[in-house]
Protein backbone atom coordinates (compact mmCIF):
# COMPACT_ATOMS: atom_id res chain seq x y z
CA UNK A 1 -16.71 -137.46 0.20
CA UNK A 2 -14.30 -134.62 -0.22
CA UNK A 3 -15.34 -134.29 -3.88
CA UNK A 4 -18.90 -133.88 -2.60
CA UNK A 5 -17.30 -131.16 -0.03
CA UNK A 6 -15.77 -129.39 -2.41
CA UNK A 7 -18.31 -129.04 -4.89
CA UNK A 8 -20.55 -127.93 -2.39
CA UNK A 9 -18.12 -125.62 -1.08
CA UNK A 10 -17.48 -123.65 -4.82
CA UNK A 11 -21.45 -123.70 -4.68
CA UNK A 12 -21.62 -121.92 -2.10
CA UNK A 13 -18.87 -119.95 -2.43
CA UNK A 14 -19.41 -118.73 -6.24
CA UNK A 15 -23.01 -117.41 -4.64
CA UNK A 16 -21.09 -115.69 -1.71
CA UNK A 17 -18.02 -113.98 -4.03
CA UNK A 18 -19.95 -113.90 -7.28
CA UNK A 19 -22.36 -111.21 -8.26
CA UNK A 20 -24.56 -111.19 -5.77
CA UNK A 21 -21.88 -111.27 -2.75
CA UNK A 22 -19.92 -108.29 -4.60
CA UNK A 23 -22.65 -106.18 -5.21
CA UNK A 24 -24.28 -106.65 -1.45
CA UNK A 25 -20.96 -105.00 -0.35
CA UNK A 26 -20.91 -102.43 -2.77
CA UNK A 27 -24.27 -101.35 -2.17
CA UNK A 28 -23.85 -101.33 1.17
CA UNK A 29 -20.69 -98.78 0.79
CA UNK A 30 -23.18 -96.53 -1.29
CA UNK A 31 -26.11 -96.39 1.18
CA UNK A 32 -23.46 -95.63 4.16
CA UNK A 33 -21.62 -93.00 1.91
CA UNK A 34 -25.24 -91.43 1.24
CA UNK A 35 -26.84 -91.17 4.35
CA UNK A 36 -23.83 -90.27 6.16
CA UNK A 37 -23.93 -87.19 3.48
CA UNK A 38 -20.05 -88.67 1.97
CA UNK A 39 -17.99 -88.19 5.35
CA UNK A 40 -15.44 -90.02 4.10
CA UNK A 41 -14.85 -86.76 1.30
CA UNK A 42 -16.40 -83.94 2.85
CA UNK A 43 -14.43 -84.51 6.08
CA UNK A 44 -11.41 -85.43 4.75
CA UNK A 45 -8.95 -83.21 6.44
CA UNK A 46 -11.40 -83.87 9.75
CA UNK A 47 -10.56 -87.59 9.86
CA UNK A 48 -6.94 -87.15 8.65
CA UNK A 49 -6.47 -84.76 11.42
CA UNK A 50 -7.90 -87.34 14.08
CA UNK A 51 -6.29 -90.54 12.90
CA UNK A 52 -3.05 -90.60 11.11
CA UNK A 53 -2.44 -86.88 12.58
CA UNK A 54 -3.01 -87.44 15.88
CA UNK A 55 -0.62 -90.07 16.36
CA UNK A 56 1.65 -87.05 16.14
CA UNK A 57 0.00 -84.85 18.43
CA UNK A 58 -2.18 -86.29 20.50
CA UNK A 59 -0.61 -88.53 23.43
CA UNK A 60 -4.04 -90.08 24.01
CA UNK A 61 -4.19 -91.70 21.09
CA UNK A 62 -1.01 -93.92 21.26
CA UNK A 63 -1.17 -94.04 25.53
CA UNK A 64 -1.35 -97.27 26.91
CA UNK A 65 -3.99 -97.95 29.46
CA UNK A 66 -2.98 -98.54 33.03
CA UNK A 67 -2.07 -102.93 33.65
CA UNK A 68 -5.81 -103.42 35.41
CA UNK A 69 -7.57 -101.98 32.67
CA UNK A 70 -8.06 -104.41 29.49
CA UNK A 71 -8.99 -101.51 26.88
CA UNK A 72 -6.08 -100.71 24.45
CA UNK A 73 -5.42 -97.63 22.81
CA UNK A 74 -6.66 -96.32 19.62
CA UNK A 75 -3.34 -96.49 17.68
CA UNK A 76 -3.27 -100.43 18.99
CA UNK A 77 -6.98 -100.94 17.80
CA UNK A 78 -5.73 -99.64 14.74
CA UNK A 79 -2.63 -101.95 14.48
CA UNK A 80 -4.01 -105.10 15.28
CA UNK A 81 -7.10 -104.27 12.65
CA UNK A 82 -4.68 -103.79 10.31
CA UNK A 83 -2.67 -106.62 11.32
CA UNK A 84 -5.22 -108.76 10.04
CA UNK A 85 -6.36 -106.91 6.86
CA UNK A 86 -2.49 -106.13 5.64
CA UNK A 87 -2.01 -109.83 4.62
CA UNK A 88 -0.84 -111.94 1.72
CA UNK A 89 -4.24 -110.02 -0.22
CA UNK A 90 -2.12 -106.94 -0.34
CA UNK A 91 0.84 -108.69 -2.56
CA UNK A 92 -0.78 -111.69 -3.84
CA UNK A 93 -4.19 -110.51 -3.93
CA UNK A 94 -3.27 -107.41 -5.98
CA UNK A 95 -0.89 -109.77 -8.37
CA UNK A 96 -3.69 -112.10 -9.30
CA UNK A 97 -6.17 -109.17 -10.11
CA UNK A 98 -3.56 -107.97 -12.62
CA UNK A 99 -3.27 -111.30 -14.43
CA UNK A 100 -6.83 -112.26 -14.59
CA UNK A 101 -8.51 -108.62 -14.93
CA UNK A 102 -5.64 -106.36 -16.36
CA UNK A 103 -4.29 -103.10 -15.08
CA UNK A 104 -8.11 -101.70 -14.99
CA UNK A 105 -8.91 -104.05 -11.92
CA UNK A 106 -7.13 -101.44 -9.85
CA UNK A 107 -9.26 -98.80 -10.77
CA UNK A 108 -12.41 -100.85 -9.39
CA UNK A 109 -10.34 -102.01 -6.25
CA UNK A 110 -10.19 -97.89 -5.45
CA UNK A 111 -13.65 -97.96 -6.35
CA UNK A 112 -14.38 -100.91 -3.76
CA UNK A 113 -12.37 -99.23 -1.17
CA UNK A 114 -13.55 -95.51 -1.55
CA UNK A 115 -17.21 -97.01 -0.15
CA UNK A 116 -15.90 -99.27 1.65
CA UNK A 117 -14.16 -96.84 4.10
CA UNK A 118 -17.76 -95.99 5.02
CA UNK A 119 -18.90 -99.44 5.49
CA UNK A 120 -16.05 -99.99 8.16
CA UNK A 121 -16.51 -96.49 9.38
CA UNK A 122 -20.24 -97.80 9.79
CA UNK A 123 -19.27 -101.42 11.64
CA UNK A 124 -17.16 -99.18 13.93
CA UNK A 125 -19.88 -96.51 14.51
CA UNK A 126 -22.04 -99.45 16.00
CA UNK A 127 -19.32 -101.55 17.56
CA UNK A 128 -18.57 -98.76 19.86
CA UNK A 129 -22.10 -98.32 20.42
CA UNK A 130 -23.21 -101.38 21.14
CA UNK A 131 -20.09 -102.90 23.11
CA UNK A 132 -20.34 -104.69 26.21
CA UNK A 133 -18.00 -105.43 29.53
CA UNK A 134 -17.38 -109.10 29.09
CA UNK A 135 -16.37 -111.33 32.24
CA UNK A 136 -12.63 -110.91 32.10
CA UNK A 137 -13.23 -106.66 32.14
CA UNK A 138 -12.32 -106.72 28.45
CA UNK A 139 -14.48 -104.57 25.84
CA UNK A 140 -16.23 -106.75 23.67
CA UNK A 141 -17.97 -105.82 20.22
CA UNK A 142 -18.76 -106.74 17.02
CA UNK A 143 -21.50 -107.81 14.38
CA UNK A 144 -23.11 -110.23 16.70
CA UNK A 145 -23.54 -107.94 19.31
CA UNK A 146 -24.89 -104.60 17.03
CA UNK A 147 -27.29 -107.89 15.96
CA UNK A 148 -28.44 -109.14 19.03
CA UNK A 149 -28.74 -105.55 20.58
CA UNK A 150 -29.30 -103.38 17.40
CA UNK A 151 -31.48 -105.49 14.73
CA UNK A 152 -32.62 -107.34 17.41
CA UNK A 153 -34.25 -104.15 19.23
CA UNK A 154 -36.66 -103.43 16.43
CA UNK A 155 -40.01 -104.59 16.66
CA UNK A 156 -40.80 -108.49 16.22
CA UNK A 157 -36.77 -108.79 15.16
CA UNK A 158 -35.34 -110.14 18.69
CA UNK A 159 -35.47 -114.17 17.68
CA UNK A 160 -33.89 -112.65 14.37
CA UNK A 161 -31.42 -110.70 15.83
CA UNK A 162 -29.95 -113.10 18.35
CA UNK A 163 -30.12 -116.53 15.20
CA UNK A 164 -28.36 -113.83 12.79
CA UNK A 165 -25.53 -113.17 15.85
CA UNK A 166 -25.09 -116.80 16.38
CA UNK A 167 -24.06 -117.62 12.73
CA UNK A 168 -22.27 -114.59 12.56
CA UNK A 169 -20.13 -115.72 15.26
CA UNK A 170 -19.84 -119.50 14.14
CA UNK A 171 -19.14 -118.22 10.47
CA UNK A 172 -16.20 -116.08 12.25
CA UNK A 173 -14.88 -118.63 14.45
CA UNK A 174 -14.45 -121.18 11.36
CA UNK A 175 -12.42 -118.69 8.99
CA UNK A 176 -10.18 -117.48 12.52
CA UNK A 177 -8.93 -120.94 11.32
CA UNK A 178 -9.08 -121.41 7.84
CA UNK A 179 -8.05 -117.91 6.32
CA UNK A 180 -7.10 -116.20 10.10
CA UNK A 181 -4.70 -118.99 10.81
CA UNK A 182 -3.72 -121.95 8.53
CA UNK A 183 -4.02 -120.70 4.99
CA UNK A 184 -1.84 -117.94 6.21
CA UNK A 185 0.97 -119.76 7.81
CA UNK A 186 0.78 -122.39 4.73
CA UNK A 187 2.34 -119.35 2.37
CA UNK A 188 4.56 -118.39 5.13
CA UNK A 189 6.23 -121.83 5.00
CA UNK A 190 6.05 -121.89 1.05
CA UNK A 191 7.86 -118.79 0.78
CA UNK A 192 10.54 -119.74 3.55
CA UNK A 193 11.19 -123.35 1.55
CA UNK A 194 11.47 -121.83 -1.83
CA UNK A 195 13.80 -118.58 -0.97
CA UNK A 196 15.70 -119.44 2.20
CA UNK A 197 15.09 -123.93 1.35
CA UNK A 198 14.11 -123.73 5.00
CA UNK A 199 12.10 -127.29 5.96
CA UNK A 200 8.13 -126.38 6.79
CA UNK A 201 8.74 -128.26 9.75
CA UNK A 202 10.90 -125.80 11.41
CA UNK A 203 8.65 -122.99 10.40
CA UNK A 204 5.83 -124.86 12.02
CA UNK A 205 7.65 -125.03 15.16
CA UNK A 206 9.20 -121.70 15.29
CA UNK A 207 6.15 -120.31 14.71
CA UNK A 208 3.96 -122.13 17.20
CA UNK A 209 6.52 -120.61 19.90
CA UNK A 210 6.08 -117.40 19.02
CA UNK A 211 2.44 -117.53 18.24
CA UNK A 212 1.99 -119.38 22.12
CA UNK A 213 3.86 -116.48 23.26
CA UNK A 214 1.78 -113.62 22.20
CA UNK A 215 -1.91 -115.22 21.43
CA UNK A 216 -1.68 -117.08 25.28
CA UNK A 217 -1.01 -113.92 26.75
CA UNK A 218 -4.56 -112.31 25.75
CA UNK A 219 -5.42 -109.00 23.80
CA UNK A 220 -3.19 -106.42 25.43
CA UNK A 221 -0.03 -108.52 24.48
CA UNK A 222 -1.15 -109.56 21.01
CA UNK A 223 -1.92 -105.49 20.65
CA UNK A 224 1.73 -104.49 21.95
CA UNK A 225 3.15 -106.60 19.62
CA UNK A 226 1.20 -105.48 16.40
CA UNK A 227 1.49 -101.45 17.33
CA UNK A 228 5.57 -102.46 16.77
CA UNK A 229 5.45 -105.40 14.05
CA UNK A 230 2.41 -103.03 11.65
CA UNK A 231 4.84 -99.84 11.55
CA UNK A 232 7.46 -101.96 10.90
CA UNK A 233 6.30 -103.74 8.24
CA UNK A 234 4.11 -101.23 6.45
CA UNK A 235 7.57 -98.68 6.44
CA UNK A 236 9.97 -101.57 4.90
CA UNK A 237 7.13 -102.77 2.13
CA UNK A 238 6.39 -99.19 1.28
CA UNK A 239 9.92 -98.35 1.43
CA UNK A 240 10.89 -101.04 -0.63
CA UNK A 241 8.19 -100.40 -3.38
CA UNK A 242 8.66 -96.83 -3.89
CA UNK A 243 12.70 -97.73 -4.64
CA UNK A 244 11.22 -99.97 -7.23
CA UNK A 245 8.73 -97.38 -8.45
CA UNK A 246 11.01 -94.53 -8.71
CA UNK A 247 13.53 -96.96 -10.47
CA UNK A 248 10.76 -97.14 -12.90
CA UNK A 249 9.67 -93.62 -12.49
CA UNK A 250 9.72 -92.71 -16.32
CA UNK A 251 6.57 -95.82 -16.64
CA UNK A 252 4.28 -94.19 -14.04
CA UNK A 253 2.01 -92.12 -16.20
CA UNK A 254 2.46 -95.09 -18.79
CA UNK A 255 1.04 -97.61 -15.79
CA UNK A 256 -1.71 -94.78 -14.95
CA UNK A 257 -3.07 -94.27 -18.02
CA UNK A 258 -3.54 -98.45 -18.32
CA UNK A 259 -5.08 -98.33 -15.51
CA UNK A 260 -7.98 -95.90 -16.52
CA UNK A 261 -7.80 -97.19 -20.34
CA UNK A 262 -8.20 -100.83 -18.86
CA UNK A 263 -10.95 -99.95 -16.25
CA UNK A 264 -13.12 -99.34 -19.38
CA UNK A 265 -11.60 -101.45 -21.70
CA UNK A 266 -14.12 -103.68 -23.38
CA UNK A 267 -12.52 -106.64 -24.67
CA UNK A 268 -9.77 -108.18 -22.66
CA UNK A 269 -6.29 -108.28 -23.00
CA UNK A 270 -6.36 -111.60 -24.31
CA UNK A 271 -9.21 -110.79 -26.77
CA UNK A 272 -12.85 -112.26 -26.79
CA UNK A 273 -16.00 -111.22 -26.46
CA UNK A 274 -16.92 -107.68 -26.07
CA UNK A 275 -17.58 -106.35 -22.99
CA UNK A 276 -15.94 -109.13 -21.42
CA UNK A 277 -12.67 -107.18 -20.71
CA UNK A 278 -15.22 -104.36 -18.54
CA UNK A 279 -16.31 -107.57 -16.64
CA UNK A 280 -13.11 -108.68 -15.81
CA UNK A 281 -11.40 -105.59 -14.70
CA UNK A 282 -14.71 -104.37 -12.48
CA UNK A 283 -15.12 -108.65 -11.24
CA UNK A 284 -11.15 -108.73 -9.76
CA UNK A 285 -11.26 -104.98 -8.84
CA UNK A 286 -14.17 -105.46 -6.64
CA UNK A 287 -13.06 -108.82 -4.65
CA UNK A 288 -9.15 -108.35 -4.29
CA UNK A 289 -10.88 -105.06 -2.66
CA UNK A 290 -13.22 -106.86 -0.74
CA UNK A 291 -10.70 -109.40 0.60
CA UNK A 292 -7.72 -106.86 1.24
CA UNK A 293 -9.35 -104.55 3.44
CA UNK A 294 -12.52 -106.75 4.50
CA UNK A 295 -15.20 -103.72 5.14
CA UNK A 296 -18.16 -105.29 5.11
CA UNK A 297 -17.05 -108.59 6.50
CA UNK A 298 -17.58 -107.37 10.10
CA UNK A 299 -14.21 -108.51 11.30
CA UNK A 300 -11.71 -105.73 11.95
CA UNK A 301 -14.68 -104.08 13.95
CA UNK A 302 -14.11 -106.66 16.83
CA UNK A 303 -11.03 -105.18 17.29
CA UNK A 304 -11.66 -101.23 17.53
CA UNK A 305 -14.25 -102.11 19.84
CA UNK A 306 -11.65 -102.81 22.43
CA UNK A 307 -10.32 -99.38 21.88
CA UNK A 308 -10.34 -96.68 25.06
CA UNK A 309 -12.06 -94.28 22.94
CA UNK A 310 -15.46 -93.21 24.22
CA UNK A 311 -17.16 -91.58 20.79
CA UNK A 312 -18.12 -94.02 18.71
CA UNK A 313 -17.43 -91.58 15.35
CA UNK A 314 -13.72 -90.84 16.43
CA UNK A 315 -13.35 -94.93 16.16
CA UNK A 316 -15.34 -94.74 13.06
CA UNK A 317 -12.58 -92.62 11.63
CA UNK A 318 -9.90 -94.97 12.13
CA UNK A 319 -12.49 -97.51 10.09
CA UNK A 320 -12.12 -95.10 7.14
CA UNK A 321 -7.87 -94.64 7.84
CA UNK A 322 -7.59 -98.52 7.80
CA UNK A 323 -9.09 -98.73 4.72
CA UNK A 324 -7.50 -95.93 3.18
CA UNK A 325 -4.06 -97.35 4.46
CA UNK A 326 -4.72 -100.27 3.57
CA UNK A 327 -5.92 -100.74 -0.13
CA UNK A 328 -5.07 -96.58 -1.68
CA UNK A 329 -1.59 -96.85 0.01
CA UNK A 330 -0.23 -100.68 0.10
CA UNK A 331 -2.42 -102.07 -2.75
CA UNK A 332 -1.75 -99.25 -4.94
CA UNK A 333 2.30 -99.23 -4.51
CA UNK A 334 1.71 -103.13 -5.16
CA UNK A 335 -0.24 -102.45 -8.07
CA UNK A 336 2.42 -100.02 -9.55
CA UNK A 337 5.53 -101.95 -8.65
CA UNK A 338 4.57 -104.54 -10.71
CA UNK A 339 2.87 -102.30 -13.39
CA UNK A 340 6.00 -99.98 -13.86
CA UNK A 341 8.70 -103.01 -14.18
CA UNK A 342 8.32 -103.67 -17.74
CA UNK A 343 6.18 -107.36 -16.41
CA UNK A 344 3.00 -106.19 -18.30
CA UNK A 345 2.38 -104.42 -21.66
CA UNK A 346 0.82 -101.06 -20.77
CA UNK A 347 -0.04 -100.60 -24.26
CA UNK A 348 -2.42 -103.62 -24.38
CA UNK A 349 -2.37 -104.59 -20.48
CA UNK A 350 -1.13 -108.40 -21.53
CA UNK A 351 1.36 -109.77 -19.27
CA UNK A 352 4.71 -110.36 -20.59
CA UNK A 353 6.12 -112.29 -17.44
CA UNK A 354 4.48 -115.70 -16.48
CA UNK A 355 4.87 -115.60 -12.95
CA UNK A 356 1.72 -115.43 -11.29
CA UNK A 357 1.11 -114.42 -7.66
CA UNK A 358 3.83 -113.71 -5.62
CA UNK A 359 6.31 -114.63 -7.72
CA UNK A 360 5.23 -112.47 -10.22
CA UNK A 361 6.06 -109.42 -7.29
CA UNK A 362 9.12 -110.80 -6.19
CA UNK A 363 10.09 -110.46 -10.14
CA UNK A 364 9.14 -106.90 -9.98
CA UNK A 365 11.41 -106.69 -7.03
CA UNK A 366 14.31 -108.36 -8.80
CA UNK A 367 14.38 -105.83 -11.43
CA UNK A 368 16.36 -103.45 -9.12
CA UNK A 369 17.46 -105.15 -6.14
CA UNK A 370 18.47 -108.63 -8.59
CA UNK A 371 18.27 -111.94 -6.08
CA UNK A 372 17.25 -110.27 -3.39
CA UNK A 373 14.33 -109.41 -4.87
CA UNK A 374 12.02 -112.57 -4.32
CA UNK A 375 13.81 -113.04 -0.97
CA UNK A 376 12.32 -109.48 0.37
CA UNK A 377 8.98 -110.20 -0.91
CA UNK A 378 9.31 -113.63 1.31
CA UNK A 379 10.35 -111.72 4.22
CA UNK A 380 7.32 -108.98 3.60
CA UNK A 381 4.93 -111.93 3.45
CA UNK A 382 6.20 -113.71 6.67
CA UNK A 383 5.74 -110.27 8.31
CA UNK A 384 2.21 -110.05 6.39
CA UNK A 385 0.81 -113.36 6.89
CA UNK A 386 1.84 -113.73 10.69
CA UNK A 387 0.49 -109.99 11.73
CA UNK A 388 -2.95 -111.58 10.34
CA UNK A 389 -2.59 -114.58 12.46
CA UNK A 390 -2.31 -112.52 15.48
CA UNK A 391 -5.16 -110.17 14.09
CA UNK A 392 -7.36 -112.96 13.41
CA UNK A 393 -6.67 -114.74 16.75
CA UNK A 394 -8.56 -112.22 18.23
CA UNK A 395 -11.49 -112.33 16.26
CA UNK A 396 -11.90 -115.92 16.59
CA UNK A 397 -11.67 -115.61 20.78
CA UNK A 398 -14.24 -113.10 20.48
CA UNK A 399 -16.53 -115.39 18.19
CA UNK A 400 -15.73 -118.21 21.00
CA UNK A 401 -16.73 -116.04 23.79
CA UNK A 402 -19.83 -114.79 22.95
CA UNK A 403 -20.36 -118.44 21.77
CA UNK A 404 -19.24 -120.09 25.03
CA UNK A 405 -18.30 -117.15 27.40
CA UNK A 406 -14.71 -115.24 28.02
CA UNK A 407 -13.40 -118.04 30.86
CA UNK A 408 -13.41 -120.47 28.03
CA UNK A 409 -11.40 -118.53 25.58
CA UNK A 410 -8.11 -119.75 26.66
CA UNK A 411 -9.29 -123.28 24.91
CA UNK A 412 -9.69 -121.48 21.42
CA UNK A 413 -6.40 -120.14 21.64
CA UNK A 414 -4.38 -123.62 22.62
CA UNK A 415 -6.17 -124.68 19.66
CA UNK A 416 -5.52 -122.25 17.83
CA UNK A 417 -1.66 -122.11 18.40
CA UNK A 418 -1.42 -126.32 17.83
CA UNK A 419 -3.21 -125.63 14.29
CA UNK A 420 -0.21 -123.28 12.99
CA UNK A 421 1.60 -125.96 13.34
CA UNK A 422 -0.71 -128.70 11.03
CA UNK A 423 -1.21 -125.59 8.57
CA UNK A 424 2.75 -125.04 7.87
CA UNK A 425 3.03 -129.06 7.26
CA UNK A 426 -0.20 -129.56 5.16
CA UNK A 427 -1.72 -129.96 1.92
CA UNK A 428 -4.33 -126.93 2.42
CA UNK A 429 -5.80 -126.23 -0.91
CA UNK A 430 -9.45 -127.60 0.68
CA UNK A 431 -8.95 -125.36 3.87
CA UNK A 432 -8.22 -122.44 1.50
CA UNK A 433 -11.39 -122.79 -0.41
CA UNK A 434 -13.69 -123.28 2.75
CA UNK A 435 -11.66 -120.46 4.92
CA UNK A 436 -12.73 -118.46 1.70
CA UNK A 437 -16.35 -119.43 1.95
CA UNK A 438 -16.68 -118.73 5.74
CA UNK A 439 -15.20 -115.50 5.70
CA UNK A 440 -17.71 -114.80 2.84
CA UNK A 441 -20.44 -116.06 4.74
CA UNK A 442 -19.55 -113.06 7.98
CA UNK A 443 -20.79 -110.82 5.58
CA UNK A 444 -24.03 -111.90 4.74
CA UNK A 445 -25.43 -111.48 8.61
CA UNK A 446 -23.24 -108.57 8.91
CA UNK A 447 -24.17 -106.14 6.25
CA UNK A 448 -27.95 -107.29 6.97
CA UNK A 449 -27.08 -105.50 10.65
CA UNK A 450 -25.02 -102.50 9.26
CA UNK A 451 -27.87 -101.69 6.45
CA UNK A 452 -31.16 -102.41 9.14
CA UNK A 453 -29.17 -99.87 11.48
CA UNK A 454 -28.35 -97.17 8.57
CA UNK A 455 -30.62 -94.88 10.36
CA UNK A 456 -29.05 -94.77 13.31
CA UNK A 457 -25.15 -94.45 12.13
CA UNK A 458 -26.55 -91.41 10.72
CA UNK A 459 -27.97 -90.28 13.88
CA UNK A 460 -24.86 -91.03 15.89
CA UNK A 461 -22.76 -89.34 13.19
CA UNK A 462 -25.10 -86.16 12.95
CA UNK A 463 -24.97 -86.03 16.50
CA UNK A 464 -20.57 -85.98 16.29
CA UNK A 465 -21.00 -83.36 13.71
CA UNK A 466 -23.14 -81.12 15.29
CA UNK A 467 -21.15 -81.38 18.65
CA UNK A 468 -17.68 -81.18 17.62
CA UNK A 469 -17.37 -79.54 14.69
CA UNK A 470 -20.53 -77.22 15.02
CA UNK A 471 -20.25 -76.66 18.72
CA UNK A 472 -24.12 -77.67 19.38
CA UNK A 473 -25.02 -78.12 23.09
CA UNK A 474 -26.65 -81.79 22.31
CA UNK A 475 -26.63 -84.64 24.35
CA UNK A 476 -23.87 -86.69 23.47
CA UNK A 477 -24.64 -90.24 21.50
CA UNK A 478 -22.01 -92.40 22.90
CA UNK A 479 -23.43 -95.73 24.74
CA UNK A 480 -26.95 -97.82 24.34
CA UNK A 481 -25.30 -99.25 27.70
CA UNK A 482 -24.45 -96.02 29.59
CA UNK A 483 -23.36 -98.16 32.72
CA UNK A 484 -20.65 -100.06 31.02
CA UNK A 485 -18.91 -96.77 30.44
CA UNK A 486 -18.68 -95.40 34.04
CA UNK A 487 -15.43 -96.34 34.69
CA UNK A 488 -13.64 -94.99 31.81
């Protein structure tokens, strides 16, 4: 029975990360960078100015909403989506796309990400948009609801709109516990047996604690936490790789130039067949991509919906800043730490260590700060893995509550918390490869949404454009439900 499961599982999941799953998000990027006229470059120093920027300046932006309200703030939006993309993808992810597709991989994961800040800019655009009030006062938002609402508005598409929500939403609420919860916590209790010999057990428990703690206490607390744990985090990885790097600083060019010589390299670093090198490097490029900063997937967008912000374009922006953050910033430094530490041969991009994984990063680490080393990168994953739990607890309430309605939720989230517990202790490489296929399987329904509504993102955006930056007396784009915005 579970060899039947499983072989229908890599069916499904070859068709849903092969080709045809990898190119559906890349063209998507490339339709949303076009008919958005390439915001994500021509408006560079706009969105940089209103995301990252404004955290400095503006007091809106990281201002807590008053205890009645259940909106959070932009910067907590922001923390909790990344909370869920900065995972184990960002050090494990990046390691395995050097081993199997050679330093040029990176080059296509920039690729993946440069359009892929527009597909999450676009998810964001609409999630805004498209929000509702749910029951408990809380914003709610997402790819089922720009579905039901959006796709489902056009002519003949309503029955379409509303099926393509529902499996949206079941798709979701099955990977909140495969790769949201228990594949996650699995490598956090790996990690803490092999550098501290701590038993899983006690992870398992410790960890259910905390996680009742936080996930019990709804949105607001889960977003409190992650606007403290993501700075945190993010500072001590990046701080810890760019010791590495600048250890190494005499192999960065070296480590640059493989990267562009092995993005169009075509026979792999092992040898064989021509061309098959190119295929490599674009193939791992383009998925660690796809699963580090999941635009396209429709996830993170669930979360930015609950933001205070009214303009759906200014929440777009901190789409394109997540990504950006995300895969240039703490893929790249990932990418390099391991590339500059003498682990690979620039020369011919072979690998020289045969540590795979995170291993193979905590061996980069070890190079300067010795047996330390593989204990930070155990520490940085703990922190990695458990922000994504929290992210992806509230994904999968969201999925339950448009499933079943908000006064239910509280019975995801017991459920939830009991299954950290069961994925610390347990054999999960089954639940790893149908997490996988689930969270592949948001995107299909997803991207259907974001591409049918192209035409409006572009409206919403032109109408931004024209009245902030051009100073256009239009009438302002914000809401298809004006009346769920009075009180704000």
């Amino acid at each position: 029975m579970i060899e039947t499961i499983t072989n229908v599982n890599n069916t499904v999941n070859g068709i849903v990360w092969g080709t045809f799953g990898i190119a559906l998000l890349l063209i998507a990027g490339i339709v949303m960078t076009i008919v958005n006229k390439g915001f994500q470059f021509t408006r560079i120093g706009h969105w940089f100015k209103l995301t990252i920027g404004a955290i400095f300046k503006d007091k809106s932006v990281t201002a807590h909403t008053e205890k009645e309200n259940k909106a959070i703030s932009q910067f907590q939006s922001l923390c909790t989506a990344l909370a869920a993309t900065i995972g184990t993808g960002n050090i494990v992810g990046v390691a395995t796309a050097i081993v199997l597709g050679g330093p040029g991989a990176i080059f296509w994961m920039w690729i993946m990400a440069i359009f892929g800040m527009m597909t999450n800019f676009s998810e964001n655009v609409l999630g805004i948009y498209f929000r509702r009030k749910g029951e408990n006062g809380e914003w709610h938002g997402g790819a089922m609801y720009y579905l039901k609402d959006g796709l489902g508005g056009y002519k003949h598409m309503k029955k379409v709109g509303i099926v393509l929500a529902i499996l949206f939403s079941c798709f979701c609420l099955l990977a909140s516990f495969g790769i949201g919860n228990m594949s996650q916590v699995n490598s956090i209790a790996g990690n803490m047996s092999s550098a501290f010999n701590i038993p899983a057990w006690v992870t398992g428990i410790g960890l259910v604690i905390l996680s009742s703690i936080v996930i019990l206490g709804g949105l607001k607390r889960v977003a409190a936490v992650t606007e403290k744990l993501v700075p945190f985090m993010a500072i001590l990885y990046i701080v810890g790789a760019l010791i590495v790097i600048i250890t190494h600083g005499t192999a960065i060019p070296a480590a640059f130039v493989s990267i562009f010589k092995g993005a169009f390299s075509l026979k792999s670093a092992a040898g064989g067949t021509v061309g098959y090198g190119l295929q490599l490097a674009i193939t791992w490029g383009f998925k660690r991509g796809a699963f580090s900063n999941e635009a396209g997937l429709g996830s993170s967008v669930m979360v930015h919906s609950s933001s205070n912000v009214k303009e759906p374009v200014r929440q777009g922006m901190w789409g394109i800043f997540e990504v950006f953050a995300d895969t240039i910033v703490v893929c790249t430094l990932t990418a390099l730490v391991v590339l500059t530490s003498g682990l690979v041969d620039l020369e011919t991009g072979t690998m020289i260590s045969e540590n795979v994984k995170s291993a193979l990063v905590g061996e980069a680490f070890a190079t300067v700060f010795g047996k330390v080393g593989p204990m930070f990168i155990a520490i940085a994953i703990l922190l990695f893995a458990y922000s994504t739990v929290l992210g992806w607890s509230h994904y999968g309430s969201t999925a339950w509550g448009y499933l079943f309605g908000d006064k239910s939720s509280v019975i995801y989230k017991v459920i939830f918390v009991i299954m950290v517990y069961f994925g610390c202790t347990m054999s999960l490489d089954l639940a790893w490869d149908l997490s996988d296929t689930f969270n592949g399987l948001m995107m299909i329904p997803n991207l259907i949404g974001v591409l049918a509504l192209s035409p409006l993102v572009a409206k919403i955006t032109k109408n931004y454009i024209d009245r902030k930056i051009h100073k256009k007396d239009v009438e302002p784009m914000i809401s298809v439900f004006p009346e769920d915005n009075k009180e704000d």
